[in-house]
N, C-alpha and C. Protein backbone atom coordinates (compact mmCIF):
# COMPACT_ATOMS: atom_id res chain seq x y z
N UNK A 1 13.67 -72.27 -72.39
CA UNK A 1 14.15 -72.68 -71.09
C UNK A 1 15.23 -71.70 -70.63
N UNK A 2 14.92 -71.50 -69.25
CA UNK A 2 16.29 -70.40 -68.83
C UNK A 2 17.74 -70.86 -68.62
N UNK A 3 18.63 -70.33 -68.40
CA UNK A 3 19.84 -71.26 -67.89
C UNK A 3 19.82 -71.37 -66.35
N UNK A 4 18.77 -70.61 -65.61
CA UNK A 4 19.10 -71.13 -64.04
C UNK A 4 18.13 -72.20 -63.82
N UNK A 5 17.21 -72.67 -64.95
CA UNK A 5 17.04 -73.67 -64.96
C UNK A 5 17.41 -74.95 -65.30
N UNK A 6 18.61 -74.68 -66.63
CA UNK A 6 19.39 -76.13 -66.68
C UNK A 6 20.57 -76.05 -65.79
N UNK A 7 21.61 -74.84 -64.90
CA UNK A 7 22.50 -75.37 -64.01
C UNK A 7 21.91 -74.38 -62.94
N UNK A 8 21.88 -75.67 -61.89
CA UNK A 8 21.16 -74.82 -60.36
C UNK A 8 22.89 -74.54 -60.05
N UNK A 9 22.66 -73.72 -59.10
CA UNK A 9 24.07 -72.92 -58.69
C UNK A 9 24.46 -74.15 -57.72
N UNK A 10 25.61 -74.41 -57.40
CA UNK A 10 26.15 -75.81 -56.33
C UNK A 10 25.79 -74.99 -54.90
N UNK A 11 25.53 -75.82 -54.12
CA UNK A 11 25.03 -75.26 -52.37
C UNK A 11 26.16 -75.48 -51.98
N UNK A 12 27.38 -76.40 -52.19
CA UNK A 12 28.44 -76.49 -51.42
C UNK A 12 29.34 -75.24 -51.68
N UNK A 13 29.77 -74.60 -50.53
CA UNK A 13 30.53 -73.06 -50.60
C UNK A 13 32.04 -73.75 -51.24
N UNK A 14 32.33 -74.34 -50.91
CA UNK A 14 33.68 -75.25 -51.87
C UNK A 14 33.56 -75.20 -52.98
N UNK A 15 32.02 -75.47 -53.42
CA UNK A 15 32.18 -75.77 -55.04
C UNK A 15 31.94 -74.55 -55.87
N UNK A 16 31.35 -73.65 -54.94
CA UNK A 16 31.12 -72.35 -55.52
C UNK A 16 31.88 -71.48 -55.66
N UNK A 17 33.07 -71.69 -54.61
CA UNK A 17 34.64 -70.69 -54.88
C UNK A 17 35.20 -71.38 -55.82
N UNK A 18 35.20 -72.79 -56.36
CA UNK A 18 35.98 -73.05 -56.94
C UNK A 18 35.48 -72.65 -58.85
N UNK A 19 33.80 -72.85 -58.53
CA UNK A 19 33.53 -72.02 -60.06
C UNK A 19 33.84 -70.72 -60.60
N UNK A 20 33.55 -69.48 -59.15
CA UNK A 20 34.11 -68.54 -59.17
C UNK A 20 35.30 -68.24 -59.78
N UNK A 21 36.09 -69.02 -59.28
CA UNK A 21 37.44 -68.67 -59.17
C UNK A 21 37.71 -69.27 -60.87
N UNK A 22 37.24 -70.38 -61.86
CA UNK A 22 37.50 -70.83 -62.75
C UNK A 22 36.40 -70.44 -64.03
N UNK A 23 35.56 -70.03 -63.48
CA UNK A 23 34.57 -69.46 -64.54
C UNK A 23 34.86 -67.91 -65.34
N UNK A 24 34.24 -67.55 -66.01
CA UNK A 24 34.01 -66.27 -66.75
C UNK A 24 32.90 -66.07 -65.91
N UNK A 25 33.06 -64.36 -65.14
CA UNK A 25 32.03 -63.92 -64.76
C UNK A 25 31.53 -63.29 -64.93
N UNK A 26 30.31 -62.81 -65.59
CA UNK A 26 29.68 -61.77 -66.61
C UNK A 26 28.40 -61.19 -65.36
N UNK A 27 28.44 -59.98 -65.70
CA UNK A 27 27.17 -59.56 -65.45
C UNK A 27 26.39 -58.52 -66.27
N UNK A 28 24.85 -58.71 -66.08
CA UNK A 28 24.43 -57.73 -67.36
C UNK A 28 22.96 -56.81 -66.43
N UNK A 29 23.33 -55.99 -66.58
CA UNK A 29 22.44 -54.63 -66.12
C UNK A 29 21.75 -53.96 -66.94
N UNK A 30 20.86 -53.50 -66.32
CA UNK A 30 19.80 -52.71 -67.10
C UNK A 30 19.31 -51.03 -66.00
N UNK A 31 18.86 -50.01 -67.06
CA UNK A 31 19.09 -48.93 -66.46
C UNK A 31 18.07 -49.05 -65.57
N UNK A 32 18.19 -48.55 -63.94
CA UNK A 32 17.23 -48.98 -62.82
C UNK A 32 15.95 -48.55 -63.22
N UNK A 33 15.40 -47.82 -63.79
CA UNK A 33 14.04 -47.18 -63.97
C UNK A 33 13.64 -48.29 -64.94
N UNK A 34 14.24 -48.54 -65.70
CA UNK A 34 13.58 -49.73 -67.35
C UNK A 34 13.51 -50.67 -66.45
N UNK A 35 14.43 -51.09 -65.71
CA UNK A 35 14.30 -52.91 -65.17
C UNK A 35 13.04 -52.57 -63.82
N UNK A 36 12.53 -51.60 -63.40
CA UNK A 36 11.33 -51.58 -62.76
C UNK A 36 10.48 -51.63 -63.73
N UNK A 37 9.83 -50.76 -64.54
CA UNK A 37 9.16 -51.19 -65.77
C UNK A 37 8.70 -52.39 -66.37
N UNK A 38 10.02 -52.77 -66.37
CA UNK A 38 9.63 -54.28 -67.20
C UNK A 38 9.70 -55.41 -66.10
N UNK A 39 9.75 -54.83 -64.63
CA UNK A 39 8.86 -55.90 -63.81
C UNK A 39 7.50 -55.53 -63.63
N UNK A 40 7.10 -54.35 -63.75
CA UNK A 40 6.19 -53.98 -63.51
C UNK A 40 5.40 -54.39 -64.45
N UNK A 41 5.58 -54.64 -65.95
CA UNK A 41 4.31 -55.32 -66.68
C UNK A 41 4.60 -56.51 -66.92
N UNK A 42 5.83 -57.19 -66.45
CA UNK A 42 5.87 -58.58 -66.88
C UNK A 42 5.22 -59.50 -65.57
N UNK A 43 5.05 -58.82 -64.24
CA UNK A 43 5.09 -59.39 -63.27
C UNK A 43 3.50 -58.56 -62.66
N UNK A 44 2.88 -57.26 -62.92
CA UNK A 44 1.86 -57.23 -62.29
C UNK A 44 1.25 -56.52 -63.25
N UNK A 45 0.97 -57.24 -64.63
CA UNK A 45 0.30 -57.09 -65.28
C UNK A 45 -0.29 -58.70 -65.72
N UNK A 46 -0.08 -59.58 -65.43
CA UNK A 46 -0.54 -60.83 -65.09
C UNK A 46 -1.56 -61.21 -64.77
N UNK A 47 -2.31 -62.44 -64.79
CA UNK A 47 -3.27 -62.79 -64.03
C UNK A 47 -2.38 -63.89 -63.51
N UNK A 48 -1.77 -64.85 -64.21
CA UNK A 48 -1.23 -65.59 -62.95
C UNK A 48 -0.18 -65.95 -61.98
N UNK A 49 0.70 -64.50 -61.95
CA UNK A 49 1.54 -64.01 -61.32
C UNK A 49 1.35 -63.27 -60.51
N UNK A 50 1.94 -63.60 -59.00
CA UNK A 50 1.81 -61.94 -58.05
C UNK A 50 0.42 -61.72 -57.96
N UNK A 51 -0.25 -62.43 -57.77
CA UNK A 51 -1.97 -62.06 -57.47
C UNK A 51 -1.79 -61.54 -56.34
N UNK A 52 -1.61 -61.79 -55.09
CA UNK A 52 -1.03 -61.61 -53.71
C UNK A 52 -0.63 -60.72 -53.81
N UNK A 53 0.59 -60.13 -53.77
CA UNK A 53 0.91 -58.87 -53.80
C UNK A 53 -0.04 -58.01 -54.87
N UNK A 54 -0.49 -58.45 -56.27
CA UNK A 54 -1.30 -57.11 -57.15
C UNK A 54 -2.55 -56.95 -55.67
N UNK A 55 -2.96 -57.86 -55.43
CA UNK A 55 -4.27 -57.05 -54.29
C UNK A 55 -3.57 -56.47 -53.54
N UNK A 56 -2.07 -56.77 -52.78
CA UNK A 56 -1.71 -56.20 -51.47
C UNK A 56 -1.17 -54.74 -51.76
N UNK A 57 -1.06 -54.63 -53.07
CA UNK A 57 -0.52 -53.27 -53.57
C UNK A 57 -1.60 -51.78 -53.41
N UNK A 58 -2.90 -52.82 -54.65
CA UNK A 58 -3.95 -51.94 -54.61
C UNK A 58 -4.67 -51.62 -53.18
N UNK A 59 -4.33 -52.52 -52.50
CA UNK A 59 -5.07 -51.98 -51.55
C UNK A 59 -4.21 -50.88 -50.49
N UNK A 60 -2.82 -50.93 -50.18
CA UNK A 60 -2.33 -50.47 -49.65
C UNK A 60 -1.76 -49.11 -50.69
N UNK A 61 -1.73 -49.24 -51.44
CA UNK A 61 -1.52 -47.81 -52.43
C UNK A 61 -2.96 -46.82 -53.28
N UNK A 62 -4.11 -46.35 -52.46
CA UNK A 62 -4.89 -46.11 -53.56
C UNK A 62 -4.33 -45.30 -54.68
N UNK A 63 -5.02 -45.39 -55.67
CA UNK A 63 -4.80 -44.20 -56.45
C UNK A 63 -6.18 -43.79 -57.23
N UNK A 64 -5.88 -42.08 -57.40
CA UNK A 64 -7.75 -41.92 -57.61
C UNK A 64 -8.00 -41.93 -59.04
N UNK A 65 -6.74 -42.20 -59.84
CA UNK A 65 -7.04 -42.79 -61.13
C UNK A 65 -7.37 -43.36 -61.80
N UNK A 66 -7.33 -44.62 -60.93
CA UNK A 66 -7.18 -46.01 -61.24
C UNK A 66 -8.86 -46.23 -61.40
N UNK A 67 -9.66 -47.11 -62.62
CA UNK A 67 -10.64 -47.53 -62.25
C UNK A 67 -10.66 -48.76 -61.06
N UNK A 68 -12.25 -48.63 -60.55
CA UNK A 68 -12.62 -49.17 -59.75
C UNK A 68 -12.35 -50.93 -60.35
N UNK A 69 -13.08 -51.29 -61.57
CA UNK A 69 -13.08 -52.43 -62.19
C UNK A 69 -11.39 -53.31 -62.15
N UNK A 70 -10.31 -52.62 -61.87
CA UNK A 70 -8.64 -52.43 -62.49
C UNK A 70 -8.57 -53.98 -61.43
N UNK A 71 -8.11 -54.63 -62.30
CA UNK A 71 -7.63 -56.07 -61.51
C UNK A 71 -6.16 -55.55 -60.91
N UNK A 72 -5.11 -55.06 -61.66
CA UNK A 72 -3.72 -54.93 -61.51
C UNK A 72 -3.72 -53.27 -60.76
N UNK A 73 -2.45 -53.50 -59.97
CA UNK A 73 -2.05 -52.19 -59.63
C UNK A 73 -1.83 -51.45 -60.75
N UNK A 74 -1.70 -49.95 -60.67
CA UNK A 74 -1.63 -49.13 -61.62
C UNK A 74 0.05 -49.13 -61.55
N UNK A 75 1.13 -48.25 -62.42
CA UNK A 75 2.37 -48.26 -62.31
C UNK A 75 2.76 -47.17 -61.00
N UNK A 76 2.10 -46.23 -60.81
CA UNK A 76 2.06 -45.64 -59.69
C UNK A 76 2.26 -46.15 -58.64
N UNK A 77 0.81 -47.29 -58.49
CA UNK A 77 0.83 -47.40 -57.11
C UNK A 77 2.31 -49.15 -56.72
N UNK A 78 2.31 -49.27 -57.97
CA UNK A 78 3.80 -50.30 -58.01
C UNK A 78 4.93 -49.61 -57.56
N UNK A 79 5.34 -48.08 -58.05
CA UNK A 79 6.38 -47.74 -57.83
C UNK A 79 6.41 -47.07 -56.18
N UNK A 80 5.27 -46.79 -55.69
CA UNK A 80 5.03 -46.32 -54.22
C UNK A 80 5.08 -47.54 -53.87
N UNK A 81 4.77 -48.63 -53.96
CA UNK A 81 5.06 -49.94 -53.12
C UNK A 81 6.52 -50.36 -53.31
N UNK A 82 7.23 -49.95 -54.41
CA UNK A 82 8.88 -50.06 -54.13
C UNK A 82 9.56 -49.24 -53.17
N UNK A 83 8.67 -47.75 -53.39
CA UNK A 83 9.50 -47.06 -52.68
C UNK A 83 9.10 -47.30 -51.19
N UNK A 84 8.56 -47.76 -50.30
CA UNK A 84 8.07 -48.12 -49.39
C UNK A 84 9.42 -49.26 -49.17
N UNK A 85 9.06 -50.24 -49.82
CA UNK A 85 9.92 -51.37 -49.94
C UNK A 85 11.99 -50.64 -49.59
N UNK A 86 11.78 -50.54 -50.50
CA UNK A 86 13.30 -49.75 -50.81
C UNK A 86 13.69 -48.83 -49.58
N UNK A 87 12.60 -48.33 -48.92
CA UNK A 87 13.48 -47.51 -47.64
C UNK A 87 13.49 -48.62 -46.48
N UNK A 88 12.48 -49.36 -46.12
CA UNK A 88 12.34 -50.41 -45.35
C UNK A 88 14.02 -50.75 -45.66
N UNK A 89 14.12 -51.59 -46.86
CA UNK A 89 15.44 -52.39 -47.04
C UNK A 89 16.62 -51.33 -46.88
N UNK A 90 16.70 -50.24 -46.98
CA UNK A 90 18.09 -49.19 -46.58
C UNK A 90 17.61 -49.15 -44.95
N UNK A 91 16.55 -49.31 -44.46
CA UNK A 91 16.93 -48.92 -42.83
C UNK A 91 17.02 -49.78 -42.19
N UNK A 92 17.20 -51.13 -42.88
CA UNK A 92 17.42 -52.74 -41.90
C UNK A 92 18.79 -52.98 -42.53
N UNK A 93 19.38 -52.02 -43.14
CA UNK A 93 20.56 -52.44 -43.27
C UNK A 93 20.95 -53.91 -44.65
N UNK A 94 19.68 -53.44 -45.38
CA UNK A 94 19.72 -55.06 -46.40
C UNK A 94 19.13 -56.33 -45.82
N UNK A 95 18.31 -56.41 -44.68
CA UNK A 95 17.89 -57.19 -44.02
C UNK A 95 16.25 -57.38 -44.25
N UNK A 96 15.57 -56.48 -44.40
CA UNK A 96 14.27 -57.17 -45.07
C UNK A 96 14.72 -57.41 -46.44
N UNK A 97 13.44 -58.68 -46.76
CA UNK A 97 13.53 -59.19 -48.29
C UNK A 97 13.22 -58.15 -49.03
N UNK A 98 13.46 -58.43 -50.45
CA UNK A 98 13.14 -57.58 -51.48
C UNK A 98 12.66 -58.77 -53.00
N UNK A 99 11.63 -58.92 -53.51
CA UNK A 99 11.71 -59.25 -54.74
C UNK A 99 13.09 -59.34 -55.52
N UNK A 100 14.02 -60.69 -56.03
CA UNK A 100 14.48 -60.43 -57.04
C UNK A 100 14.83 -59.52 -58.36
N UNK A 101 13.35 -59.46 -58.04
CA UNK A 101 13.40 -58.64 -59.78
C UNK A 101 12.82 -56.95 -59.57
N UNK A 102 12.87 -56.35 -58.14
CA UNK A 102 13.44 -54.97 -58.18
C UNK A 102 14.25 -55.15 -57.32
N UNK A 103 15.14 -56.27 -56.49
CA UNK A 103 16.29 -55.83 -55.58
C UNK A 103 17.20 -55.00 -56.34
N UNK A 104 18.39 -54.32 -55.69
CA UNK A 104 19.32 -53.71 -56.40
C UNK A 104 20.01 -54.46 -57.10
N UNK A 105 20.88 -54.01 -57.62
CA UNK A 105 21.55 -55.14 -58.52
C UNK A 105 22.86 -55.09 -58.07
N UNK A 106 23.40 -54.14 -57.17
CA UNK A 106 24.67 -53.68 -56.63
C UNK A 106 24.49 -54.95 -55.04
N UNK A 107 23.70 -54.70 -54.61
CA UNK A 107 23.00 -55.64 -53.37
C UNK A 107 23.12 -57.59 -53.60
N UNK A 108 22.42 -57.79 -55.09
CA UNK A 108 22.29 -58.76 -55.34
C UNK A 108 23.44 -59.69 -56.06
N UNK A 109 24.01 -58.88 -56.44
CA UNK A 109 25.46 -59.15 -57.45
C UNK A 109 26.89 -58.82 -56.89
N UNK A 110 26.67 -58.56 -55.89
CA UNK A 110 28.27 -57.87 -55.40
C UNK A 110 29.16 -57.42 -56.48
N UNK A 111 28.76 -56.40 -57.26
CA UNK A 111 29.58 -55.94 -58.24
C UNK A 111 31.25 -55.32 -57.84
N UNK A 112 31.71 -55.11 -56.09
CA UNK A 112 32.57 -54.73 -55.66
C UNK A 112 33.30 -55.89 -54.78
N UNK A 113 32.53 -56.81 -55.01
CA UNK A 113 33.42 -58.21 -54.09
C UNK A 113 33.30 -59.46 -55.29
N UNK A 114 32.63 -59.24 -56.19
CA UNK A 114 33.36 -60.25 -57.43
C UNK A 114 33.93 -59.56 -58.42
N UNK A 115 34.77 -60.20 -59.11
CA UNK A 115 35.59 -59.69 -60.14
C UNK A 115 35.19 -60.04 -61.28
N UNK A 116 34.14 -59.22 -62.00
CA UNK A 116 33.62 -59.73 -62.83
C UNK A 116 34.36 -59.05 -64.45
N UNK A 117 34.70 -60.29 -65.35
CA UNK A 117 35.32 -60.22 -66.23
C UNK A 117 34.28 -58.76 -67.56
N UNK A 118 33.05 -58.97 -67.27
CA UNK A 118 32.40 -58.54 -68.32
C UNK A 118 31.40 -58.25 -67.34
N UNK A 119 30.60 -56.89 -67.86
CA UNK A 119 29.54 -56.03 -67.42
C UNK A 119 29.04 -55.58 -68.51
N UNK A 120 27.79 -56.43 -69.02
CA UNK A 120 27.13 -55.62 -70.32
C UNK A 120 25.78 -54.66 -69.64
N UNK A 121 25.17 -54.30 -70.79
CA UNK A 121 24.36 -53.10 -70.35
C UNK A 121 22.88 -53.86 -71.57
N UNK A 122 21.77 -54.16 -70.83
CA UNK A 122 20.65 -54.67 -71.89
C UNK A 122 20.74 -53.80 -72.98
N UNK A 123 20.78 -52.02 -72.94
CA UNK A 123 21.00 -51.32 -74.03
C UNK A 123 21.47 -51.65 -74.69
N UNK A 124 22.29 -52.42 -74.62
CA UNK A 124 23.66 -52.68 -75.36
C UNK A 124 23.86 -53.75 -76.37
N UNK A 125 22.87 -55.16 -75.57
CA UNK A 125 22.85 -56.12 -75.28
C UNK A 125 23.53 -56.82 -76.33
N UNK A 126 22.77 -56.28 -77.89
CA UNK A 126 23.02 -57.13 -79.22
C UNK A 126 24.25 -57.23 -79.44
N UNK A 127 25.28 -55.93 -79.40
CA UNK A 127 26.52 -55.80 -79.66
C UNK A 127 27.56 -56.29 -78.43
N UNK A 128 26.58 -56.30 -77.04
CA UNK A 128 28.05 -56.77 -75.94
C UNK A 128 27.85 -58.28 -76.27
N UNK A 129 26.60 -59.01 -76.89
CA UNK A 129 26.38 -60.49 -76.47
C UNK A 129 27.22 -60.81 -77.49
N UNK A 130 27.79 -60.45 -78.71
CA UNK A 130 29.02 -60.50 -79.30
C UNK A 130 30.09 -60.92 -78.66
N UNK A 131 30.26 -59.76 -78.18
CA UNK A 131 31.62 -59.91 -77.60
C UNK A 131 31.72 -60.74 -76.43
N UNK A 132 30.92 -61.45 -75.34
CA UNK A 132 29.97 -61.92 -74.72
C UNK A 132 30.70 -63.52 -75.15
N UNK A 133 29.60 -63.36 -76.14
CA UNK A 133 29.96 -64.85 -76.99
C UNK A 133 31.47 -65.66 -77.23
N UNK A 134 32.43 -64.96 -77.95
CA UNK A 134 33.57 -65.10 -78.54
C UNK A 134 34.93 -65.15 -77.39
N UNK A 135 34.38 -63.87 -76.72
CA UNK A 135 35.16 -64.41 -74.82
C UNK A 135 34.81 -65.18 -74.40
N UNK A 136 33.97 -66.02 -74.23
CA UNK A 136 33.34 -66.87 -73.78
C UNK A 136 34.03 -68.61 -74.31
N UNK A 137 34.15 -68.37 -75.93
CA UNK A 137 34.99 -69.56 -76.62
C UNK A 137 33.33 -70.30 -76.80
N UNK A 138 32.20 -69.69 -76.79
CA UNK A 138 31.21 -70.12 -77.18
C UNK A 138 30.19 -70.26 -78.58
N UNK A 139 31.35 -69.46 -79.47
CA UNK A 139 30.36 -68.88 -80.55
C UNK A 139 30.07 -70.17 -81.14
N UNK A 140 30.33 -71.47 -81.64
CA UNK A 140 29.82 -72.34 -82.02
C UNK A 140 28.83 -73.24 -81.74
N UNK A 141 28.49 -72.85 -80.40
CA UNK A 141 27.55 -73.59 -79.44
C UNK A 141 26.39 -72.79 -79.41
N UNK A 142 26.26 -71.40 -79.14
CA UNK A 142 25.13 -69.95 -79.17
C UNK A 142 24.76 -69.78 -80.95
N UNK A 143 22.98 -69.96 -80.41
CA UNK A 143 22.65 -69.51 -82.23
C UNK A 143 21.43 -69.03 -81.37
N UNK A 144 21.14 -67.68 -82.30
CA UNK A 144 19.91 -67.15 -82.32
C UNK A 144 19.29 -66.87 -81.25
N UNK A 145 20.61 -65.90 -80.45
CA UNK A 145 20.37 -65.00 -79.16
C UNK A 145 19.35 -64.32 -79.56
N UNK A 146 18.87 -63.59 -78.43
CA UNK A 146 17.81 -62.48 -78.76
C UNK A 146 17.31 -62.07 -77.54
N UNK A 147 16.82 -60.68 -77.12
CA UNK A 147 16.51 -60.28 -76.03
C UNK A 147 15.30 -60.52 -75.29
N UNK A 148 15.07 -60.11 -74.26
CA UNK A 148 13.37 -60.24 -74.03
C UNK A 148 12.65 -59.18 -74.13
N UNK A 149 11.36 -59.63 -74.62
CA UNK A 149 10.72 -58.22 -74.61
C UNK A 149 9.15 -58.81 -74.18
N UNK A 150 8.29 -57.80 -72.64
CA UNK A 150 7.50 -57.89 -72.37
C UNK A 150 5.87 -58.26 -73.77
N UNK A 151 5.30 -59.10 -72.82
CA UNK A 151 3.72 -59.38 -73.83
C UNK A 151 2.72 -59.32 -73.34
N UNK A 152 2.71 -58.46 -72.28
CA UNK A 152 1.65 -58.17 -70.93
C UNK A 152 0.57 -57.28 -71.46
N UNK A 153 1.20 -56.11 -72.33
CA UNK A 153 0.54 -54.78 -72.40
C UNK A 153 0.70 -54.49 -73.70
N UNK A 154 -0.15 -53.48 -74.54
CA UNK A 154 -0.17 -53.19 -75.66
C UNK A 154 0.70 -52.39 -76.23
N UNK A 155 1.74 -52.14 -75.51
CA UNK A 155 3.21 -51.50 -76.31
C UNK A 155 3.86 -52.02 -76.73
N UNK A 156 4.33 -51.89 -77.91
CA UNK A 156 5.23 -52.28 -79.17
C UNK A 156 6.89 -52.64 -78.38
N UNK A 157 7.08 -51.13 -78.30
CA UNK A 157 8.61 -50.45 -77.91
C UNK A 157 8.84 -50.25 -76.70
N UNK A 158 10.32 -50.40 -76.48
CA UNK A 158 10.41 -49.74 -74.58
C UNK A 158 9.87 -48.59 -74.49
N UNK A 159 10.62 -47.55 -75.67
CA UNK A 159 10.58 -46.19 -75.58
C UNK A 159 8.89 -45.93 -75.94
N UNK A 160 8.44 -46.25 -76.21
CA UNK A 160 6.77 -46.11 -76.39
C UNK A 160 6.18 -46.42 -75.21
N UNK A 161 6.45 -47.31 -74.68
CA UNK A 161 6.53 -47.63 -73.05
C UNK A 161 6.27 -47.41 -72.23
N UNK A 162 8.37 -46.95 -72.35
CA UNK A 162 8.70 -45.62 -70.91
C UNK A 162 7.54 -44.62 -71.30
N UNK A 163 7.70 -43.76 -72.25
CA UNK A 163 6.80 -42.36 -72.46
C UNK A 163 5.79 -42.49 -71.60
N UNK A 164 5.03 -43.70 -72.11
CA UNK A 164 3.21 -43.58 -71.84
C UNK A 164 3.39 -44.05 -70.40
N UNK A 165 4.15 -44.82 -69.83
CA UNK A 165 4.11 -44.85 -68.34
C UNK A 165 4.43 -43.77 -67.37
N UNK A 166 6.06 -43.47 -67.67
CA UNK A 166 6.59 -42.60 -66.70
C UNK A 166 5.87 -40.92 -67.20
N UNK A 167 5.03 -40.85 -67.70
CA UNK A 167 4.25 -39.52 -68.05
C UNK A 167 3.35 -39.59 -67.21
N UNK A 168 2.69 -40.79 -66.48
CA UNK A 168 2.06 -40.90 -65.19
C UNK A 168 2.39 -40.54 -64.30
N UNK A 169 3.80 -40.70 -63.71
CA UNK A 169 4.28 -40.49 -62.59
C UNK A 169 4.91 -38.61 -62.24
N UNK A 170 4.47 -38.69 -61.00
CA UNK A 170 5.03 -37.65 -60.39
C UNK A 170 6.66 -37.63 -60.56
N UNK A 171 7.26 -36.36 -60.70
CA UNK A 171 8.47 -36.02 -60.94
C UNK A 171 9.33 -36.63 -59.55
N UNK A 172 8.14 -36.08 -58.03
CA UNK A 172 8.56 -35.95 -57.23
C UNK A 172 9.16 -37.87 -56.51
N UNK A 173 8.16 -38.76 -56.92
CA UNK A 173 7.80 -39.85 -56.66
C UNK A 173 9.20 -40.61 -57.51
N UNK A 174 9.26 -40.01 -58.42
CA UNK A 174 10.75 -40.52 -59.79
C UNK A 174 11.98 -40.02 -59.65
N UNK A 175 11.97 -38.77 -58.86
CA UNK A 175 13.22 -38.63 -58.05
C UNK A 175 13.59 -39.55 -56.53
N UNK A 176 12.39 -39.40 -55.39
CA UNK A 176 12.47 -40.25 -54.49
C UNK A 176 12.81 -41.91 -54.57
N UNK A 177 12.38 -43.05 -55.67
CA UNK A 177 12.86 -44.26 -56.26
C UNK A 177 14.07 -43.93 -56.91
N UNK A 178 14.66 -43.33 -57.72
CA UNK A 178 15.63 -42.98 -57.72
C UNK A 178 16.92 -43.04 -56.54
N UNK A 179 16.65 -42.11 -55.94
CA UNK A 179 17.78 -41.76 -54.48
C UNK A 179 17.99 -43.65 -54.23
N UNK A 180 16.89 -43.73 -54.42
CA UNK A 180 16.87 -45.34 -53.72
C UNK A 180 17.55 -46.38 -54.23
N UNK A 181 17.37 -45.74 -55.48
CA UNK A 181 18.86 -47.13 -56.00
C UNK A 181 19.73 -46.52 -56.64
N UNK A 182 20.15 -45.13 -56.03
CA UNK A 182 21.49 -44.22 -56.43
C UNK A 182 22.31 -45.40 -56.46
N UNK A 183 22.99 -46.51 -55.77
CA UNK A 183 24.72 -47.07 -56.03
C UNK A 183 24.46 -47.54 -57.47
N UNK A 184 22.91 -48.38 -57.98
CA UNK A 184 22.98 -49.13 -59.30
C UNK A 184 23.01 -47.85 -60.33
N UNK A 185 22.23 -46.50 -60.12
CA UNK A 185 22.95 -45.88 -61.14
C UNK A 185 24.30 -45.47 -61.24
N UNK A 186 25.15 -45.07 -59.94
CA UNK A 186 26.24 -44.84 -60.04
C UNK A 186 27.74 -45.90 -60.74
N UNK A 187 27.21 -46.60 -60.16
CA UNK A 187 28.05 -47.97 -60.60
C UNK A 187 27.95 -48.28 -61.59
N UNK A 188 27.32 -48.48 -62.41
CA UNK A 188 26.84 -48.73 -63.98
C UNK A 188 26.58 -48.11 -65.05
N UNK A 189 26.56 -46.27 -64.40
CA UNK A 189 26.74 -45.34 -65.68
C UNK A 189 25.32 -45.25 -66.18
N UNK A 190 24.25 -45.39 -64.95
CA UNK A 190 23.60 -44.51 -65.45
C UNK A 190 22.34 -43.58 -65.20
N UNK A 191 21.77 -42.50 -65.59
CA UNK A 191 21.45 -41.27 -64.80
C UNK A 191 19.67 -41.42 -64.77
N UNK A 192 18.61 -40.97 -63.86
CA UNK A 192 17.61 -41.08 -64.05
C UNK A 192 16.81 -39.76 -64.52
N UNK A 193 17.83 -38.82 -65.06
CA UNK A 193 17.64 -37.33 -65.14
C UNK A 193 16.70 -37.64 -66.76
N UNK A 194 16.78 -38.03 -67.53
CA UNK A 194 15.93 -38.12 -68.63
C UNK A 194 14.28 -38.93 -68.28
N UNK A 195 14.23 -39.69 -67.14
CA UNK A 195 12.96 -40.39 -67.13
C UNK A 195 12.16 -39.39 -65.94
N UNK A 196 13.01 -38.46 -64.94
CA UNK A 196 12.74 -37.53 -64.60
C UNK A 196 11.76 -36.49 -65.20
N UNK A 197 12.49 -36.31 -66.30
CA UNK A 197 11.76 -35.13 -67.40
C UNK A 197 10.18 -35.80 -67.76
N UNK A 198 10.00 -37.10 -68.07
CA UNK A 198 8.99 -37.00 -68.82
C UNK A 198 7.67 -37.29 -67.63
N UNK A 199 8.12 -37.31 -66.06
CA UNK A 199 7.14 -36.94 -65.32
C UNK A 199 6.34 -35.65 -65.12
N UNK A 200 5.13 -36.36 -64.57
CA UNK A 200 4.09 -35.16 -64.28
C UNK A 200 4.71 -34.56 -63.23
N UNK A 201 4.68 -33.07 -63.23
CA UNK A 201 4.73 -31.88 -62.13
C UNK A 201 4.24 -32.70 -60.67
């Protein structure tokens, strides 16, 4: 079970400054290229997720790779439907929607208008949820954290993953998504110059 499923956030703006203001506020990030990734096979590698958008993708992104038979968008034509997405949302000013789970995280989190006590990094995760824990005054209550890891696709590892995916993509296409969520790398420390490299020319 998730936790935004056992506490829904309060709708009253009263009650929400007042958690703010009395809570521990943590936030935890992941490097922008991985957290597309792992929407990309947790979310349109599915059959019963995102059916709607997997057709609205394939059809609006061909790609001449892709077999004909391919129920799911390819990662290609996912990341051309972000980047589509992603300039739309920079030229309305943050005003068209965006999926949750590639909005920015700078956009979605106000990392510069909350004061957030703690900023872990998923890299990180095992060793910040430590420290996480014990700031928290929770360690007696937390047993047998553990991260998530996609079950969509036949990769083991992230890094087995990333390779075999972003070795698909154009260099040019992995710099352009990039630019696009320059503040979440800037803000969070971190660079897309290594997932760069392992694109195609």
């Amino acid at each position: 079970m998730k936790v935004r499923e056992l506490y829904s956030p309060p709708q009253d703006p009263e009650e929400r400054d007042r958690l703010l203001d009395t809570s521990m506020k943590m936030l935890i990030v992941r490097h922008p290229l991985e957290r597309l990734l792992s929407a990309y096979r947790d979310k349109m590698l599915r059959e019963d997720l995102f059916q709607k958008l997997q057709v609205s993708i394939r059809k609006s992104f061909p790609d001449p790779n892709a077999s004909n038979d391919e129920k799911h968008p390819t990662f290609l034509q996912f990341l051309m439907h972000i980047k589509r997405d992603m300039k739309r949302f920079w030229k309305t000013g943050g005003q068209s929607r965006l999926n949750n789970h590639w909005q920015p995280v700078w956009w979605a989190c106000g990392p510069c208008q909350v004061k957030y006590e703690v900023i872990a990094h998923v890299e990180s995760l095992s060793l910040d949820q430590e420290y996480i824990i014990r700031k928290a005054g929770i360690q007696d209550v937390v047993f047998n954290a553990h991260t998530h890891a996609s079950n969509f696709d036949s990769y083991n590892g992230t890094s087995q993953a990333t390779q075999a995916y972003f070795s698909q993509i154009p260099k040019k296409l992995l710099e352009e998504v990039s630019d696009l969520y320059r503040p979440d790398f800037d803000l969070f420390g971190y660079s897309p110059s290594q997932y760069i490299k392992l694109g195609r020319p």
